[in-house]
Protein backbone atom coordinates (compact mmCIF):
# COMPACT_ATOMS: atom_id res chain seq x y z
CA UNK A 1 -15.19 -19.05 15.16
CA UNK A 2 -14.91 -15.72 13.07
CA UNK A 3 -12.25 -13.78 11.49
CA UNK A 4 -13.31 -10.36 12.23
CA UNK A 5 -11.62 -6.70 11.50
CA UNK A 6 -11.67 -4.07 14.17
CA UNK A 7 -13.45 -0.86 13.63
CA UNK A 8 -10.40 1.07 14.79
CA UNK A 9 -8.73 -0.37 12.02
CA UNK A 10 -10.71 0.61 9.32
CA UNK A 11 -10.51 3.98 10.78
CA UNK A 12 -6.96 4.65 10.16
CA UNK A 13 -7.32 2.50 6.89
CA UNK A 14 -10.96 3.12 5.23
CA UNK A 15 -10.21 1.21 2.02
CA UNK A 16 -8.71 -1.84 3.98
CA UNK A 17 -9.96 -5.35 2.70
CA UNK A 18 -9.74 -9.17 2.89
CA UNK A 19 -9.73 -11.59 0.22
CA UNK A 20 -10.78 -14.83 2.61
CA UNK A 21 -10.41 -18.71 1.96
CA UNK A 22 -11.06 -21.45 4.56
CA UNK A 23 -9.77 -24.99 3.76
CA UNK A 24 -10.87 -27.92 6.05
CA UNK A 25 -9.86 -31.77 5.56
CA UNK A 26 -6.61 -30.92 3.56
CA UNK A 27 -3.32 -33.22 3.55
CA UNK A 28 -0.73 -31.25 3.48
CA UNK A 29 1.84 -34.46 3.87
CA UNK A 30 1.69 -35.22 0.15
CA UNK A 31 4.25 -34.37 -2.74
CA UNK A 32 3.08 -32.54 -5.29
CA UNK A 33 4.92 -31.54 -8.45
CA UNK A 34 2.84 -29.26 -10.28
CA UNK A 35 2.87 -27.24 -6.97
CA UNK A 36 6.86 -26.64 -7.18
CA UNK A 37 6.85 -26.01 -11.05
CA UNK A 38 3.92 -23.27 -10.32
CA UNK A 39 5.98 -21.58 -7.77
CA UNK A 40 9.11 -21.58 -9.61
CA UNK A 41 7.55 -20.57 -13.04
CA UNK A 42 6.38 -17.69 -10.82
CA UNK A 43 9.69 -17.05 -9.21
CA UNK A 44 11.52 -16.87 -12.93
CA UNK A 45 8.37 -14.91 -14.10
CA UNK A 46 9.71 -12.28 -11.26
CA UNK A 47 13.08 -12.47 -12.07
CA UNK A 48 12.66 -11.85 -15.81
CA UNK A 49 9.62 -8.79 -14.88
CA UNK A 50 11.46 -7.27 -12.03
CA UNK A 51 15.36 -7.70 -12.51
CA UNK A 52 16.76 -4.51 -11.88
CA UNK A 53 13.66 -2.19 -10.86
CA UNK A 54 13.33 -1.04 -7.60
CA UNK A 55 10.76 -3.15 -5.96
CA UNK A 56 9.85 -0.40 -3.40
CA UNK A 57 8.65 1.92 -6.33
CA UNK A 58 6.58 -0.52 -7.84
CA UNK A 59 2.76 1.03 -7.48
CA UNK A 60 1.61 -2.55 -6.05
CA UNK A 61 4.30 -2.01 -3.65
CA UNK A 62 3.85 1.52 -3.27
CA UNK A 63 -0.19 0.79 -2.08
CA UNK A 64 1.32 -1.32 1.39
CA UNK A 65 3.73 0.88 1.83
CA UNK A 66 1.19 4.27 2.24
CA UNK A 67 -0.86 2.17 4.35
CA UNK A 68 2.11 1.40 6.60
CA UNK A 69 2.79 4.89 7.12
CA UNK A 70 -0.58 5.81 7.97
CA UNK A 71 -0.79 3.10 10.88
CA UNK A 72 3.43 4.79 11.61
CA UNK A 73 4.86 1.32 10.75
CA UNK A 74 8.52 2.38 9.11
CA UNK A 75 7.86 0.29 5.69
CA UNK A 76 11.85 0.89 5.25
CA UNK A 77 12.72 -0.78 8.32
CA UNK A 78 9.80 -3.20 8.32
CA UNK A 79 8.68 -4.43 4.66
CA UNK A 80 5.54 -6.11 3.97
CA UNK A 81 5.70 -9.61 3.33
CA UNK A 82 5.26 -9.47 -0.44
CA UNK A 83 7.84 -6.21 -0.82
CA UNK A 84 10.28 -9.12 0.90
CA UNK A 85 9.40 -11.81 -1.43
CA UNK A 86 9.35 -9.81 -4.31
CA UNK A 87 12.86 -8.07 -3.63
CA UNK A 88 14.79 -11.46 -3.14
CA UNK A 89 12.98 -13.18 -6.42
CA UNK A 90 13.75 -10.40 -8.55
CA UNK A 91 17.76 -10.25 -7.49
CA UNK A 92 17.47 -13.96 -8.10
CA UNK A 93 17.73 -15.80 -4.84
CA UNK A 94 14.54 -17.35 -5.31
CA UNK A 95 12.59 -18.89 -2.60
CA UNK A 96 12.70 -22.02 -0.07
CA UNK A 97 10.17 -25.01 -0.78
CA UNK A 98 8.33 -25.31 2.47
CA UNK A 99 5.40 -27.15 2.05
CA UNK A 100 3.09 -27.62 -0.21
CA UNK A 101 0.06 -25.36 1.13
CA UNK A 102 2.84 -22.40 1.76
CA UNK A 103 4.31 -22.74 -1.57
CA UNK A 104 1.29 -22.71 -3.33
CA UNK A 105 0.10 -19.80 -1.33
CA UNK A 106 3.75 -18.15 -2.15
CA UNK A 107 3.30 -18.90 -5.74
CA UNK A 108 -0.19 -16.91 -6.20
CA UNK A 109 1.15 -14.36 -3.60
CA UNK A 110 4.03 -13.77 -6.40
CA UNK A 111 1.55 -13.47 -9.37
CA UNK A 112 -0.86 -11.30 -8.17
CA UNK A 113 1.30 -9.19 -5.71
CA UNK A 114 -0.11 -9.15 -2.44
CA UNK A 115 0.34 -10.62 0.84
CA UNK A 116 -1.25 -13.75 1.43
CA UNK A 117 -0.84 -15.48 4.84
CA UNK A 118 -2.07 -18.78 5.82
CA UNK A 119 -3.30 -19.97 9.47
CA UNK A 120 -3.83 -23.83 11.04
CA UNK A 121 -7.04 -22.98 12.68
CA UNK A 122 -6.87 -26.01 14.86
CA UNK A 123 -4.35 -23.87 16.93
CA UNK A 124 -6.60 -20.90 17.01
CA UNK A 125 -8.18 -19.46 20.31
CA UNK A 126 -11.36 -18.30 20.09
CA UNK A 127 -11.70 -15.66 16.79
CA UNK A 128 -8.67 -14.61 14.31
CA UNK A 129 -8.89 -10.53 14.64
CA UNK A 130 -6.97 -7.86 12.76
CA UNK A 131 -6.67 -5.01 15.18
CA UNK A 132 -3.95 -2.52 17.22
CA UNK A 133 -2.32 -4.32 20.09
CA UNK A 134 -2.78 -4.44 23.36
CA UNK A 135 0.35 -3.54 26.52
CA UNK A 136 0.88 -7.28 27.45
CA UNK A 137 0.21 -9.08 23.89
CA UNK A 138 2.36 -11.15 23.30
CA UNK A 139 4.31 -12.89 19.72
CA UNK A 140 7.09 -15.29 19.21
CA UNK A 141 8.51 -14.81 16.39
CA UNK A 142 8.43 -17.37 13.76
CA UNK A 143 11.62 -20.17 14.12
CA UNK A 144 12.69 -18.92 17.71
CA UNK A 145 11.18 -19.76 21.10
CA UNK A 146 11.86 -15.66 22.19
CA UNK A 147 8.76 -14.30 23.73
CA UNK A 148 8.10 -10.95 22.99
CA UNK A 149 5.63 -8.32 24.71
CA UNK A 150 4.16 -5.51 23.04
CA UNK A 151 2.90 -2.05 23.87
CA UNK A 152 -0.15 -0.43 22.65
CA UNK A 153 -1.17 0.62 19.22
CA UNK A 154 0.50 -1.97 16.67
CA UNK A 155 -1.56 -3.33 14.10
CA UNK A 156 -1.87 -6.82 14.46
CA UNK A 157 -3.20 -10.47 13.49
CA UNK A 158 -4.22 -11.96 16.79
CA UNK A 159 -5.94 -15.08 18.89
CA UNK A 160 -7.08 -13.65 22.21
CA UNK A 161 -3.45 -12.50 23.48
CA UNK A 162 -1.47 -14.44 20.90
CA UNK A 163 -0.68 -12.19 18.23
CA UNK A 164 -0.07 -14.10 14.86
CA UNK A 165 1.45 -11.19 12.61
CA UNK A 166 3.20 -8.05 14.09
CA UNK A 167 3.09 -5.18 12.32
CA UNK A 168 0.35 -5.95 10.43
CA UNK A 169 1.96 -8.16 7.54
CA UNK A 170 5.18 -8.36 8.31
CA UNK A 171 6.24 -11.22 9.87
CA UNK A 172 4.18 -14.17 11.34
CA UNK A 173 4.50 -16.13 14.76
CA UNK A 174 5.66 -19.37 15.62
CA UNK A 175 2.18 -19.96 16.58
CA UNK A 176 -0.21 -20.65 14.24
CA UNK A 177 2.22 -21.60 11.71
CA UNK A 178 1.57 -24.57 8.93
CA UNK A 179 3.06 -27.73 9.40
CA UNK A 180 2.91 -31.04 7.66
CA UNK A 181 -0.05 -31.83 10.01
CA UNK A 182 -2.14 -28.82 9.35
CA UNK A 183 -5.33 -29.94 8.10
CA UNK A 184 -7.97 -27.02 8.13
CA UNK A 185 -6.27 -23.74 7.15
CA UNK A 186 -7.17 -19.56 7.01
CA UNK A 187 -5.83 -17.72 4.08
CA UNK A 188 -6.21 -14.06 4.35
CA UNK A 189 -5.24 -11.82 1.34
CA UNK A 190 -4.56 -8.28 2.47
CA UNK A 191 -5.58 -5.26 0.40
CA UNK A 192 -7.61 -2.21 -0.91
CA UNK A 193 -10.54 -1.68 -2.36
CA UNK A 194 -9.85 1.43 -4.32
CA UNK A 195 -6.19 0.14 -5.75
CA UNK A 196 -5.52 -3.46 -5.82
CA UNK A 197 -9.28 -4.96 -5.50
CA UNK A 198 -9.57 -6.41 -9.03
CA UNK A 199 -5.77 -8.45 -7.85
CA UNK A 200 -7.26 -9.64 -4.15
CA UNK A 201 -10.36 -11.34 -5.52
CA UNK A 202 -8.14 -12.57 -8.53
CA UNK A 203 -5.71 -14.50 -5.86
CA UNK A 204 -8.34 -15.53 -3.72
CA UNK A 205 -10.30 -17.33 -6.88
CA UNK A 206 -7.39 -18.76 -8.48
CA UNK A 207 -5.88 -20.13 -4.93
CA UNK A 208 -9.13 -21.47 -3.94
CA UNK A 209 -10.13 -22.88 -7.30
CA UNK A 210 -6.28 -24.65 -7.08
CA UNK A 211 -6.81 -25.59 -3.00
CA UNK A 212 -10.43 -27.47 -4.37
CA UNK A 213 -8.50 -29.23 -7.52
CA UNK A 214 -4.96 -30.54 -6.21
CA UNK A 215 -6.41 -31.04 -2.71
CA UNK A 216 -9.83 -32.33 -3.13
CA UNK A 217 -10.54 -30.98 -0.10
CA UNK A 218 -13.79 -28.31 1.01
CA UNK A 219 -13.06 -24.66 0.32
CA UNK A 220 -14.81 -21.73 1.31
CA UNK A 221 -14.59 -18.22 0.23
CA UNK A 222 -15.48 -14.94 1.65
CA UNK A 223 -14.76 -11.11 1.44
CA UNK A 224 -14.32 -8.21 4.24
CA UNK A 225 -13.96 -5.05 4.24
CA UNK A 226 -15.63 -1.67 6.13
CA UNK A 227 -19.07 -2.23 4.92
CA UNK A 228 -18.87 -6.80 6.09
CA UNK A 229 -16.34 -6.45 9.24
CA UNK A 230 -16.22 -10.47 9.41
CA UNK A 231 -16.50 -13.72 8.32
CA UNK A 232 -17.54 -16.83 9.82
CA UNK A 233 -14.87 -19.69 9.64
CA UNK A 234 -16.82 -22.38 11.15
């Protein structure tokens, strides 16, 4: 099983990359504490750093927000994921404790400012790509049952058919999503090489480095971009 980028993609986005962990053998069932005072010290850190400023002018937003226009994804009617996180922390709503693999991966998502999605690979099938859709792919969105079809041209996260993210880093599917019982997860990190690099590999070392201590479980690393178009997960 890989996680491999399409060359199509990195033809509308040349400086494209992927910060990559893989996590097998985790338990994902247990309390832990210094995983909720992580994410909200992050969330307050937000609030006091961003109250006020406009989160869509923000250069680290600004970078996802370029890259959505060059693929024609309307970044005012569809934000990236870590535009949306950022905007509700800094007008103080904070955000929900899921679980605590997701709010871990929320809380580094919120320091370093960039997207950071997480996969249960048991419920992959076949390879996780990035790449533009396909008429007849189809998503359901994350919390509903709705099945959706898509036309052609959308970048996506997908399994076969399945896509995982629409528009690129948007929003993520029922499918695929971590529960209590996910054991062996896929963390992309979503960025650029010339403009947020140094804050990709940053995330990916300090969530990995975290994974390996609260976990104990086995983490690998890994790195993608136009010049290493995948990454074997198993």
């Amino acid at each position: 099983m890989k996680f491999r980028v399409s060359s199509e993609v990195f033809k509308k986005l040349d400086n494209v990359c992927f910060g990559v962990i893989v996590v097998k053998g985790i338990d994902n069932n247990l309390e832990k504490s210094e995983i909720i005072e992580k994410l909200n010290q992050e969330i307050k850190n937000c609030e006091d750093k961003l109250k006020d400023m406009k989160i869509k002018e923000l250069e680290e937003i600004l970078y996802y927000r370029n890259a959505f226009k060059k693929i024609e994804i309307n970044p005012n009617k569809f934000m990236s994921s870590i535009e949306a996180m950022l905007t509700r922390t800094s007008k103080g709503k904070g955000l929900p404790s899921i679980s605590p693999i997701v709010d871990l991966g929320n809380a580094v998502s919120l320091k370093y400012m960039v997207p950071l999605g997480a996969h249960d690979i048991d419920t992959l099938d076949g390879d996780i790509e990035v790449r533009f859709s396909k008429k007849g792919d189809t998503f359901i969105p994350l919390g509903t049952e709705e099945l959706e079809t898509l036309e052609d041209g959308e970048l996506i996260y997908s399994a076969g058919d399945n896509i995982r993210t629409r528009r690129w880093i948007w929003r993520q599917s029922e499918q695929g999503k971590i529960t209590n019982k996910s054991k062996n997860i896929f963390f992309p990190i979503d960025g650029f090489t010339d403009e947020n690099y140094d804050s990709v590999i940053s995330a990916r070392d300090e969530l990995a480095s975290l994974l390996k201590e609260v976990f104990s479980c086995d983490v690998n690393v890994g790195f993608v971009d136009k010049d290493n178009t995948e990454f074997e997960i198993y």
